[in-house]
Protein backbone atom coordinates (compact mmCIF):
# COMPACT_ATOMS: atom_id res chain seq x y z
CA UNK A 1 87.33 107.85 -147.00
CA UNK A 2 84.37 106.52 -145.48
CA UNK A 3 81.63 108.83 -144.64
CA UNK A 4 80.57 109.05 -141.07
CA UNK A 5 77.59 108.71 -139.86
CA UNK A 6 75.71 111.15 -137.51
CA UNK A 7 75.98 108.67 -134.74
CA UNK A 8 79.56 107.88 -135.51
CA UNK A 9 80.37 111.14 -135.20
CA UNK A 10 78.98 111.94 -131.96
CA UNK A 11 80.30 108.93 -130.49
CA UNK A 12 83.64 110.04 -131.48
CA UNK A 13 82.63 113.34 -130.16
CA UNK A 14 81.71 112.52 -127.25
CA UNK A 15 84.84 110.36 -126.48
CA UNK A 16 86.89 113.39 -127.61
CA UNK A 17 84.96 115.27 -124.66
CA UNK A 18 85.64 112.47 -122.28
CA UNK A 19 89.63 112.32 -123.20
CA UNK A 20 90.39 115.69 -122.40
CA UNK A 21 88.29 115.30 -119.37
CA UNK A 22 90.13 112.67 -118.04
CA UNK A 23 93.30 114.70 -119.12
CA UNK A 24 92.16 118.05 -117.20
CA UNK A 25 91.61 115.70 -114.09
CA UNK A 26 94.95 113.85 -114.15
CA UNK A 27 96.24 117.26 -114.47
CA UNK A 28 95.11 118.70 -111.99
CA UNK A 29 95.35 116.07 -109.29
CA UNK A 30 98.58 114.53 -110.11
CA UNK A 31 100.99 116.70 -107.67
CA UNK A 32 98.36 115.85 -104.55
CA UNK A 33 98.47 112.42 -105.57
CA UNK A 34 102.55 112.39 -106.04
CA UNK A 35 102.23 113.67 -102.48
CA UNK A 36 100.13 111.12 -101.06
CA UNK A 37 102.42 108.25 -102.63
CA UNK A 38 105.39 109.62 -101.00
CA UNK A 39 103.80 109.73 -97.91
CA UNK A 40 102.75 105.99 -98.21
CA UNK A 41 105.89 105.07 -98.99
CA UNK A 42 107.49 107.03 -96.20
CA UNK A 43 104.98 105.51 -93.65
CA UNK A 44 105.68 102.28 -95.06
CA UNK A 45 109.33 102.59 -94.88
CA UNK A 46 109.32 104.03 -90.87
CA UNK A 47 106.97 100.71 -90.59
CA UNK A 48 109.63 98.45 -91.56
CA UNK A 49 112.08 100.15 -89.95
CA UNK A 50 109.90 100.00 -86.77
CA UNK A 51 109.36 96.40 -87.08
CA UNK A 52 112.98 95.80 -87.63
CA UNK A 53 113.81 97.82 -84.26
CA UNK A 54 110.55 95.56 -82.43
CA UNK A 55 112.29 92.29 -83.86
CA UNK A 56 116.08 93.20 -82.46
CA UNK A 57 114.67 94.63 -79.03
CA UNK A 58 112.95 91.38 -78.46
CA UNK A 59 116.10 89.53 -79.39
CA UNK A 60 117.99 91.40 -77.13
CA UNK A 61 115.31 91.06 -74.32
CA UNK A 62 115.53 87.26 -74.80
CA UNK A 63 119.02 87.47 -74.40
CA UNK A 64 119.02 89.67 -71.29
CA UNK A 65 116.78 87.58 -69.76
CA UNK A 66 119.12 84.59 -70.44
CA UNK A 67 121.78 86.39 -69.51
CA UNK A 68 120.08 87.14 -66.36
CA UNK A 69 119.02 83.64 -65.12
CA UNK A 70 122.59 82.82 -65.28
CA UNK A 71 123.70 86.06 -63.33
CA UNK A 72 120.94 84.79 -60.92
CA UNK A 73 122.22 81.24 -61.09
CA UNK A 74 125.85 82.32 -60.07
CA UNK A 75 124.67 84.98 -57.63
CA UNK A 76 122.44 81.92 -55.81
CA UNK A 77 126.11 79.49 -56.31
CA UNK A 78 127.73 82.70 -54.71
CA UNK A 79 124.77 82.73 -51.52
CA UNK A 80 125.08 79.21 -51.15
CA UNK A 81 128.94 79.22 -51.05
CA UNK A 82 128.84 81.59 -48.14
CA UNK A 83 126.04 79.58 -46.58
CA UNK A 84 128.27 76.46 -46.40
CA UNK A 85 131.43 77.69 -45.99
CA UNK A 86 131.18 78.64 -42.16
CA UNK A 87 130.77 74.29 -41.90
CA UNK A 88 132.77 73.20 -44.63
CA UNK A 89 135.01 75.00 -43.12
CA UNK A 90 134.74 73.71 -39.47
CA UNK A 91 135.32 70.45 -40.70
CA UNK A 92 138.05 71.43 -42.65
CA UNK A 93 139.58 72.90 -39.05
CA UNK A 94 138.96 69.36 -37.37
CA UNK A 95 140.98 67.75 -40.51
CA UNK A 96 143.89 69.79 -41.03
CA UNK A 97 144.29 70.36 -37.39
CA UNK A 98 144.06 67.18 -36.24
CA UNK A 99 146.50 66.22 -39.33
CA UNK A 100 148.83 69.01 -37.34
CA UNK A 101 149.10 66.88 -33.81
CA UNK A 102 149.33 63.53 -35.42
CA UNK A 103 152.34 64.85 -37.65
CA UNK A 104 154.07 66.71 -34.68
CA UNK A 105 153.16 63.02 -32.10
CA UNK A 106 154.60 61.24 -35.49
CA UNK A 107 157.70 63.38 -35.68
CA UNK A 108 158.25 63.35 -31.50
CA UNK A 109 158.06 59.42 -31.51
CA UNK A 110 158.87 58.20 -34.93
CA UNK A 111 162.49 60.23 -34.90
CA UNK A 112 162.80 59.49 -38.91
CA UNK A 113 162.09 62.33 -41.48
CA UNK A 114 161.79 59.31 -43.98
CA UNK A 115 158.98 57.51 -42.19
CA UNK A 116 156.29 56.81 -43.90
CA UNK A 117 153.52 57.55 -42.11
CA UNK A 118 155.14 61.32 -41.82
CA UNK A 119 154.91 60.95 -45.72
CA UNK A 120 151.61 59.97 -45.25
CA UNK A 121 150.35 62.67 -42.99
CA UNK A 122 152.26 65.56 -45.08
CA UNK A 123 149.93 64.58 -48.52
CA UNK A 124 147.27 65.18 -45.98
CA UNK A 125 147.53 68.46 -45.08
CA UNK A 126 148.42 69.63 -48.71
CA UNK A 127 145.02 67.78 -49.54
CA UNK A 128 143.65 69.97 -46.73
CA UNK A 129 145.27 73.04 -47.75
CA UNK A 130 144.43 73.21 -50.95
CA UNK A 131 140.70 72.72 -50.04
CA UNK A 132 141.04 75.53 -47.73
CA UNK A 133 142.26 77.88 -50.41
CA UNK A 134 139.87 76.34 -52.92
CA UNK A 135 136.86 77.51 -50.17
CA UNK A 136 138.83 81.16 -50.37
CA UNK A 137 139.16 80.93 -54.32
CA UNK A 138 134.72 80.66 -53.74
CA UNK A 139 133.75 83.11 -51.58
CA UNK A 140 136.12 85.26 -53.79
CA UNK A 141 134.96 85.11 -56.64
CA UNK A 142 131.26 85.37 -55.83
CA UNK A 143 132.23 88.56 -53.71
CA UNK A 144 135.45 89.90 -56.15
CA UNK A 145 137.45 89.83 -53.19
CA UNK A 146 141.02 90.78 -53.69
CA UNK A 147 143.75 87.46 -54.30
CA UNK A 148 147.03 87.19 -53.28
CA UNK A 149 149.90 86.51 -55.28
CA UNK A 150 153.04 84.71 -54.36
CA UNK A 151 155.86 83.21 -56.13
CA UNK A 152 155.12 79.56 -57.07
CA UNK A 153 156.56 76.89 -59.38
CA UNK A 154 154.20 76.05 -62.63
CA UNK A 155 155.56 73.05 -63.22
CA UNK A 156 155.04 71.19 -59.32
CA UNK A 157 150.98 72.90 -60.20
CA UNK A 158 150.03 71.10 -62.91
CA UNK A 159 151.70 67.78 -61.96
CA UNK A 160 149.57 67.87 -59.03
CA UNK A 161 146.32 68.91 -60.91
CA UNK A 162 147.69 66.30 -63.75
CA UNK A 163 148.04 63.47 -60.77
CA UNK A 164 144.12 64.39 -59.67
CA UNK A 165 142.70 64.47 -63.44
CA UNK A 166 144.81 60.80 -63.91
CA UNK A 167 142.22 59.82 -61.24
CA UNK A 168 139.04 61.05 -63.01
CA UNK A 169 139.70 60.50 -66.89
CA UNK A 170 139.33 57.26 -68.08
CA UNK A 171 141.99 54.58 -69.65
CA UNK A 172 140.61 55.61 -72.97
CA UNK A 173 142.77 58.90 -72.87
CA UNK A 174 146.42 59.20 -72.68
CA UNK A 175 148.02 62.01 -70.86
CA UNK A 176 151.20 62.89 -72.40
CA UNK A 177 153.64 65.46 -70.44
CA UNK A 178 156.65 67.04 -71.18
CA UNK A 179 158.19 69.89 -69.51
CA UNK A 180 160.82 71.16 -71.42
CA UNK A 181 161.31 74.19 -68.39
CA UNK A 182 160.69 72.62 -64.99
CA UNK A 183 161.77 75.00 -62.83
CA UNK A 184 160.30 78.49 -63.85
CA UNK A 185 158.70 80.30 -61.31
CA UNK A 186 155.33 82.58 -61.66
CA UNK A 187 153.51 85.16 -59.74
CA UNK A 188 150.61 84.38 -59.03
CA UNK A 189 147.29 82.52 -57.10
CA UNK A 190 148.38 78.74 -56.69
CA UNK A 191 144.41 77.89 -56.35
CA UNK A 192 143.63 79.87 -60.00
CA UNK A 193 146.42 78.61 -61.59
CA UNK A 194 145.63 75.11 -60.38
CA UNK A 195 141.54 75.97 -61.60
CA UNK A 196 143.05 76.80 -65.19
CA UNK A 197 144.75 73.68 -65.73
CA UNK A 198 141.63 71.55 -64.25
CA UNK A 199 139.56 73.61 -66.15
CA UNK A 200 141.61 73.29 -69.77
CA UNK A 201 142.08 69.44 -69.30
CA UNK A 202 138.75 68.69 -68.38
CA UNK A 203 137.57 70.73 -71.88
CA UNK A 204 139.91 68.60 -73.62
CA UNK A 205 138.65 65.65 -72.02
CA UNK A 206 134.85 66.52 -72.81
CA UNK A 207 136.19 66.61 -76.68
CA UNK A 208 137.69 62.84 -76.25
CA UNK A 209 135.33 61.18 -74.15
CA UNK A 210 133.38 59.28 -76.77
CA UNK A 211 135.89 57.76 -78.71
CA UNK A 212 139.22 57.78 -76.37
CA UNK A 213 142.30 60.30 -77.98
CA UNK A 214 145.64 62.19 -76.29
CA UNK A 215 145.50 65.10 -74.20
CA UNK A 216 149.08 66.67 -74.39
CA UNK A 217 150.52 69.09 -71.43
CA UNK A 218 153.47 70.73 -72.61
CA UNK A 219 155.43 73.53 -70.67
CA UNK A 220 158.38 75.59 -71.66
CA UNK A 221 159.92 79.23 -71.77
CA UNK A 222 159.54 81.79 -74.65
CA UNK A 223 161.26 85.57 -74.60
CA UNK A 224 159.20 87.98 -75.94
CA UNK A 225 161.61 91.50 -76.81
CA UNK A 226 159.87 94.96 -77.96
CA UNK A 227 160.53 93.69 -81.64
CA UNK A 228 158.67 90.54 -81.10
CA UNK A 229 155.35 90.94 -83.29
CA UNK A 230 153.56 88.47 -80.58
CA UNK A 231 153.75 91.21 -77.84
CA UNK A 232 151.24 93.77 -79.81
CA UNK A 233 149.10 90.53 -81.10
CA UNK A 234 148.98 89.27 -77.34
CA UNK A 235 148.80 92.52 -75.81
CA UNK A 236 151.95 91.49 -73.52
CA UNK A 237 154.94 93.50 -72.33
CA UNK A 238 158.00 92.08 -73.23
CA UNK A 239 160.05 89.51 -71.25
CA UNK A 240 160.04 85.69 -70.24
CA UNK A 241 157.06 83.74 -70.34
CA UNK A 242 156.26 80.44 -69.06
CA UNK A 243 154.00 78.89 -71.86
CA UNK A 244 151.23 75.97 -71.21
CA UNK A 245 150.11 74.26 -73.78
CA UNK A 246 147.38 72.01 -73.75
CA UNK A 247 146.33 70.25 -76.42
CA UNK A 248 143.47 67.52 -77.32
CA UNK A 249 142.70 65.30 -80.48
CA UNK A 250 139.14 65.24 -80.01
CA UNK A 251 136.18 66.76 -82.40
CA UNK A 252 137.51 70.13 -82.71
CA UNK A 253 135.91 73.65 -83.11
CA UNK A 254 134.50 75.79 -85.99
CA UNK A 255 135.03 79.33 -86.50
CA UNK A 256 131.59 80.30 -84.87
CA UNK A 257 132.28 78.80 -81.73
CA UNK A 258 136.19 79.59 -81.06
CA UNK A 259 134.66 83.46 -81.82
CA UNK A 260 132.67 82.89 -79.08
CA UNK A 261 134.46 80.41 -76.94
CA UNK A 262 135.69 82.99 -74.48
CA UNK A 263 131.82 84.44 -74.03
CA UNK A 264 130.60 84.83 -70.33
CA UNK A 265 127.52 81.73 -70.39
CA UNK A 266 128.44 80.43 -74.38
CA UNK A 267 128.32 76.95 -73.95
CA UNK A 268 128.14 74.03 -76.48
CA UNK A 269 127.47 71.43 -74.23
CA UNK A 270 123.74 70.17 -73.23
CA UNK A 271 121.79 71.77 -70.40
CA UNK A 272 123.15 69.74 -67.37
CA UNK A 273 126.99 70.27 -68.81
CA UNK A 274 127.88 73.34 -67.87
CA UNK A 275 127.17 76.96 -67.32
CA UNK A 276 129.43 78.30 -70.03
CA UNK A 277 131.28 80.28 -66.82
CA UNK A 278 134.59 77.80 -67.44
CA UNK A 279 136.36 79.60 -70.11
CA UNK A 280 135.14 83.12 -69.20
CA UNK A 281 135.95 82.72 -65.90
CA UNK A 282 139.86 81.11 -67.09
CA UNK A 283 139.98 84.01 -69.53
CA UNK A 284 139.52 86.60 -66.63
CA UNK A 285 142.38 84.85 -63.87
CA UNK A 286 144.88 84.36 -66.74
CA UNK A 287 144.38 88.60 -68.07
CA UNK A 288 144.56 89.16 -64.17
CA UNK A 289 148.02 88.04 -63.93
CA UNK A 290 148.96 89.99 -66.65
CA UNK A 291 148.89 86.85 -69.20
CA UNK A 292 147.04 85.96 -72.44
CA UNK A 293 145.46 82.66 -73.70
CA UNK A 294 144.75 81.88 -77.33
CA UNK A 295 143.54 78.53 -78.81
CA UNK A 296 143.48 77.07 -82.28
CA UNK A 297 141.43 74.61 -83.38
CA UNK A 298 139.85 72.76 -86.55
CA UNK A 299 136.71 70.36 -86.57
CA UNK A 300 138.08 66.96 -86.21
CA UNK A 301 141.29 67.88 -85.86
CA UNK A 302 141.51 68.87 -81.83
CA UNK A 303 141.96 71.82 -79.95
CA UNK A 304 145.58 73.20 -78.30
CA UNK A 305 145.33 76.19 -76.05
CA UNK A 306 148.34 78.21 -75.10
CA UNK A 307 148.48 80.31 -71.74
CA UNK A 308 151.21 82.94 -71.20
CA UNK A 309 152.15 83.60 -68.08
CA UNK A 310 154.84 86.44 -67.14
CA UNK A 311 157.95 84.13 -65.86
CA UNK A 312 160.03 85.54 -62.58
CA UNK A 313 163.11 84.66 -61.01
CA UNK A 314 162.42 83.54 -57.38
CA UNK A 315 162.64 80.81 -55.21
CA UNK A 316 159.03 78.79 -53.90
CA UNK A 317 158.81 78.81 -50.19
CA UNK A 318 157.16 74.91 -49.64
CA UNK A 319 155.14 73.94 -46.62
CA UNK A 320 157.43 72.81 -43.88
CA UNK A 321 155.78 71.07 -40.69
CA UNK A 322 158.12 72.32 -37.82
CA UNK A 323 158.61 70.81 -34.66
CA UNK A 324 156.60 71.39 -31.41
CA UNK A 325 159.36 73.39 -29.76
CA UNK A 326 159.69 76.04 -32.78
CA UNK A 327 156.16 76.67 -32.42
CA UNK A 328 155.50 79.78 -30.58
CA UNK A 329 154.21 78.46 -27.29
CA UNK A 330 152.66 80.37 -24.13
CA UNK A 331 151.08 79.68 -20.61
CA UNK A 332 148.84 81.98 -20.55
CA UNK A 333 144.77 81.29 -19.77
CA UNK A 334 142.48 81.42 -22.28
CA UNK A 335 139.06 81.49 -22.55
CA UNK A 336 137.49 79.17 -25.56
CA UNK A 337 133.84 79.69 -26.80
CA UNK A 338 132.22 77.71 -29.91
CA UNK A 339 129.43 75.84 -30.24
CA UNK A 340 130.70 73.18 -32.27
CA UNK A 341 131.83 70.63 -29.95
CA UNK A 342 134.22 68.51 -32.03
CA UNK A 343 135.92 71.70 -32.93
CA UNK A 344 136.08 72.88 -29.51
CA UNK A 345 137.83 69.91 -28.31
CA UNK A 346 140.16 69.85 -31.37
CA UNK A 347 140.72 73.66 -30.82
CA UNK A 348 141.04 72.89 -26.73
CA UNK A 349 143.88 70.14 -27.85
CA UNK A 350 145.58 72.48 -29.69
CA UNK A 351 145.78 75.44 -27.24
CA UNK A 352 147.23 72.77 -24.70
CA UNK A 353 149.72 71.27 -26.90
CA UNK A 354 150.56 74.89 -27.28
CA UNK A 355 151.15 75.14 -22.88
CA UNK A 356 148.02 77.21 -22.23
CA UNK A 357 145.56 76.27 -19.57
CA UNK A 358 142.24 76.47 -21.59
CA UNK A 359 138.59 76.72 -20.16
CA UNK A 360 136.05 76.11 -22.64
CA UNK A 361 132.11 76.74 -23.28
CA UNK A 362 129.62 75.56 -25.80
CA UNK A 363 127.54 78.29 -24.98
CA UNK A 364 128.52 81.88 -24.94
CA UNK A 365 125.66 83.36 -22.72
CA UNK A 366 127.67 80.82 -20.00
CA UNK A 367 131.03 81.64 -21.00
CA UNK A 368 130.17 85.59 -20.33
CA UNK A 369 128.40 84.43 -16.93
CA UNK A 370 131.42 83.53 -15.82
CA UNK A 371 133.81 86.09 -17.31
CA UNK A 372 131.96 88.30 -15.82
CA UNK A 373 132.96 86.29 -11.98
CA UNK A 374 135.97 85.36 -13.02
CA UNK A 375 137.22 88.35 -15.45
CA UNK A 376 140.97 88.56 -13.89
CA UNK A 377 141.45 84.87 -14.15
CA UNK A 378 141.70 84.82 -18.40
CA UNK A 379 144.35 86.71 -20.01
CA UNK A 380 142.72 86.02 -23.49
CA UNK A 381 139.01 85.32 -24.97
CA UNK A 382 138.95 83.43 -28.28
CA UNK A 383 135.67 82.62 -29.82
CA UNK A 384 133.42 81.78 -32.69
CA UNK A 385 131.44 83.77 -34.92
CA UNK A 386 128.24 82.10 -35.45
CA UNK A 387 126.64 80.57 -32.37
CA UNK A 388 122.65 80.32 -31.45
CA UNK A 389 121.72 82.60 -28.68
CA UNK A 390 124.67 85.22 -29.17
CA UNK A 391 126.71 85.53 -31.77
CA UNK A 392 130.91 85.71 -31.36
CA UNK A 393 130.48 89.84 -32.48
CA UNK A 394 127.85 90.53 -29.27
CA UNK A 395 130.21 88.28 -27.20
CA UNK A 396 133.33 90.82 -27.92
CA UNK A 397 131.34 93.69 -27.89
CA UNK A 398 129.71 92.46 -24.59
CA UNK A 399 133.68 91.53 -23.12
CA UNK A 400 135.71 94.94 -24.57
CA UNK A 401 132.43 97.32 -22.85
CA UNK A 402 133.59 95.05 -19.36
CA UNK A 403 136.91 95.36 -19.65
CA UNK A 404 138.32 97.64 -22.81
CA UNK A 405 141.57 96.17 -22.15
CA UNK A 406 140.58 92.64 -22.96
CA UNK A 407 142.69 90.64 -25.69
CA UNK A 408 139.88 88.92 -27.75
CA UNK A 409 140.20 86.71 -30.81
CA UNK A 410 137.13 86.36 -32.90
CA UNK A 411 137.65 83.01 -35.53
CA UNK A 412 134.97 82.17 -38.35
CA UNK A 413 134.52 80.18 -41.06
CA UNK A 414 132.20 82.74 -42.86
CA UNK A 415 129.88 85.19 -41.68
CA UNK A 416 128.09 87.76 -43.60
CA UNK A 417 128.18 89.74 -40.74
CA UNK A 418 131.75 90.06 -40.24
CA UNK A 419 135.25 91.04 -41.36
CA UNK A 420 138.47 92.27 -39.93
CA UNK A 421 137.24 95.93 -40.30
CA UNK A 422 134.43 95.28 -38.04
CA UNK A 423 135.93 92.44 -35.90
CA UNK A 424 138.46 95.63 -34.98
CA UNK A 425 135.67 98.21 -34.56
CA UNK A 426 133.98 96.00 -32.26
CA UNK A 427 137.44 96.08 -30.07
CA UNK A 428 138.46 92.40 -31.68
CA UNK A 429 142.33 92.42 -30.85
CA UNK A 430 142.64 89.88 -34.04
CA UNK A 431 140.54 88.05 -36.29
CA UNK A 432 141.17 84.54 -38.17
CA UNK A 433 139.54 82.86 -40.68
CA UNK A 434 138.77 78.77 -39.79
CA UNK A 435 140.05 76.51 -41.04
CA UNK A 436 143.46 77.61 -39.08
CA UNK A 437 146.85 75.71 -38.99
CA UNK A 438 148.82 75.22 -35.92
CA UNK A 439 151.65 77.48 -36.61
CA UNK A 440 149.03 80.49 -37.93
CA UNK A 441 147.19 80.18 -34.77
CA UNK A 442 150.42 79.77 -32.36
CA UNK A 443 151.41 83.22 -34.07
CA UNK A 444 148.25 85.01 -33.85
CA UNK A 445 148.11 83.97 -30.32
CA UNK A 446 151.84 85.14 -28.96
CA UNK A 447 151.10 88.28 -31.33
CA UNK A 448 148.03 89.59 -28.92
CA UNK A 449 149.20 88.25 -25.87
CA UNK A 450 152.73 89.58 -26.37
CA UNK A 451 150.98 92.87 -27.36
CA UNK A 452 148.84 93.50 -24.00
CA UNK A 453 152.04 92.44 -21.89
């Protein structure tokens, strides 16, 4: 073995030294530096965890905000509905009741339920109908009004919303039908019902429109007992069901979208499209009447929805123009106020063909000028809602503080500031909504007037 020198060994001395040095310090620092780690790496951990909760907020804030444009959207589509359904629906009065003399002049001279003319003039006033109920189906859903249900007949629906579509869709697609049940009867909104199947078809049409295809309506009956594994899968109660199918050949759906289809504002088409309301809005009328809709669908390989609706047994009461002598008629003198003069006249016309002697005034300051002169001379005060100057609710209130026992009809075609509840409170003996039918308004009429005999 090699001696060492003196400077060897006090090199490897003084290493020696330095080693356990080093050793003494590790030692003694180590658990304040174990400490300091796991505090780094708990820091670093709520840090990541913080970002993580930063990133999902602002996800969710973008999609709030989206969300909220469109609320704002439909609550500005719900504004402007009420904005111009008061005229819409004035000129909706001057169509259907005009319609309403030239059908009763047609049926006084023409003497032939088969002419066609009559024919003519009834297609008219279901036209004008179903745009009246179409400006209720509006103003309800932007305010969640309550609908009415009556018994109607699926099957005469979508032929007529079928006949409309025919008009729209081009050659390229081929509407096939086949009703295998044709006379089952549901409960329910004719105007929603009517909206699904416009709504459905014209999805199924978007799909086709590019390269042409087949959109299939099909409708039939399906029982549904306790036993039947659909009624937990559908959430149903057991019984009949009328079943719509509507199917398309067209480019189909993947998994991500039919799990979203359904989505209030989910859309797949470009900006100007659509709001992605359609199928949310379907979704919601169908679950209202107490049905279910579910849809299958592979890319390229078309889409087929299927709506259940609970079937009844029940007869459809149709829309029957009687003659002028079953109308309930009167002689009475009214008093007619609105400032729309083509509705005044129509609404003049109709009160005569009715047999009551009818003064009328553009202006309602006038027309209480001379109520006020000539009070005993009206048995009845029918007027509009919205008028410059005075409105048809300080009219009323201005008449009933006169003469409390006035009869007083107050008609609009929408007002904000009115409703039956306050029409009443005001001392309003009735109030109707515009556009009015002859036989609704010959009823309303007889009804006060018979009332204050």
């Amino acid at each position: 073995m090699k001696k060492l020198s003196e400077q060897e060994r006090r090199d490897q001395l003084r290493n020696k030294i330095i080693g356990l040095g080093e050793k003494s310090i590790r030692k003694s620092y180590y658990p304040e530096l174990q400490q300091r780690i796991a505090e780094l790496e708990k820091t670093n951990t709520e840090l990541r965890q913080e970002i993580a909760v930063r990133k999902k907020a602002e996800k969710t804030n973008v999609r709030l905000e989206q969300q909220l444009q469109q609320a704002m959207k439909m609550e500005a589509i719900g504004t402007l509905a009420g904005g111009i359904a008061h005229d819409f629906n004035n000129i909706l009065t001057a169509i259907i009741g005009y319609t309403d003399l030239a059908r009763l002049n047609v049926e006084k001279h023409c003497g032939s339920e088969n002419c066609p003319l009559s024919l003519n003039l009834d297609h008219l006033l279901a036209a004008g109908h179903r745009a009246r109920e179409l400006v209720k189906q509006i103003l309800t859903f932007s305010r969640q009004q309550k609908r009415e249900n009556v018994p109607v007949q699926l099957s005469a629906i979508v032929r007529e919303a079928l006949k409309l579509l025919r008009s729209t869709i081009p050659a390229s697609i081929e509407i096939r039908e086949k009703f295998v049940s044709d006379e089952g009867h549901i409960m329910a909104d004719p105007t929603q019902i009517h909206q699904i199947v416009m709504n459905l078809c014209t999805n199924s049409y978007h799909a086709m429109r590019e390269n042409g295809g087949i959109l299939a309506v099909k409708l039939y009956e399906t029982e549904m007992d306790s036993a039947d594994i659909r009624v937990d899968r559908l959430q149903l109660r057991p019984g009949t069901f009328m079943v719509l199918e509507i199917s398309d050949s067209g480019v189909g759906m993947n998994r991500m979208v039919l799990e979203r289809i359904f989505d209030p504002y989910f859309t797949t088409k470009e900006e100007s499209g659509g709001t992605g309301m359609g199928l949310a809005v379907v979704h919601g009328i169908i679950r209202e009447h107490n049905g279910h809709i579910s849809v299958y669908s592979e890319p390229g390989e078309g889409t087929t929805f299927k709506v259940f609706l609970p079937q009844i047994i029940a007869s459809v009461q149709t829309h029957v123009v009687r003659q002028l002598e079953e109308l309930p008629a009167g002689t009475e003198r009214i008093l007619l106020v609105d400032d729309e003069e083509f509705v005044l006249n129509l609404e003049k016309e109709i009160l005569e063909k009715l047999g009551y002697q009818v003064t009328t005034f553009l202006n309602p300051l006038e027309a209480l000028d001379v109520y006020d002169t000539h009070m005993d001379e009206f048995d009845l005060v029918m007027t509009d809602m919205t008028m410059p100057k005075m409105t048809g609710a300080q009219l009323v209130a201005e008449i009933v503080a006169r003469n409390p026992q006035a009869a007083v009809i107050i008609c609009t075609g929408f007002s904000e500031l009115i409703n039956e509840r306050k029409a009443k409170a005001l001392g309003a003996s009735e109030y109707v909504m515009k556009p009015f039918v002859l036989r609704e308004i010959a009823t309303t009429l007889r009804k006060v007037l018979d009332a204050d005999a």
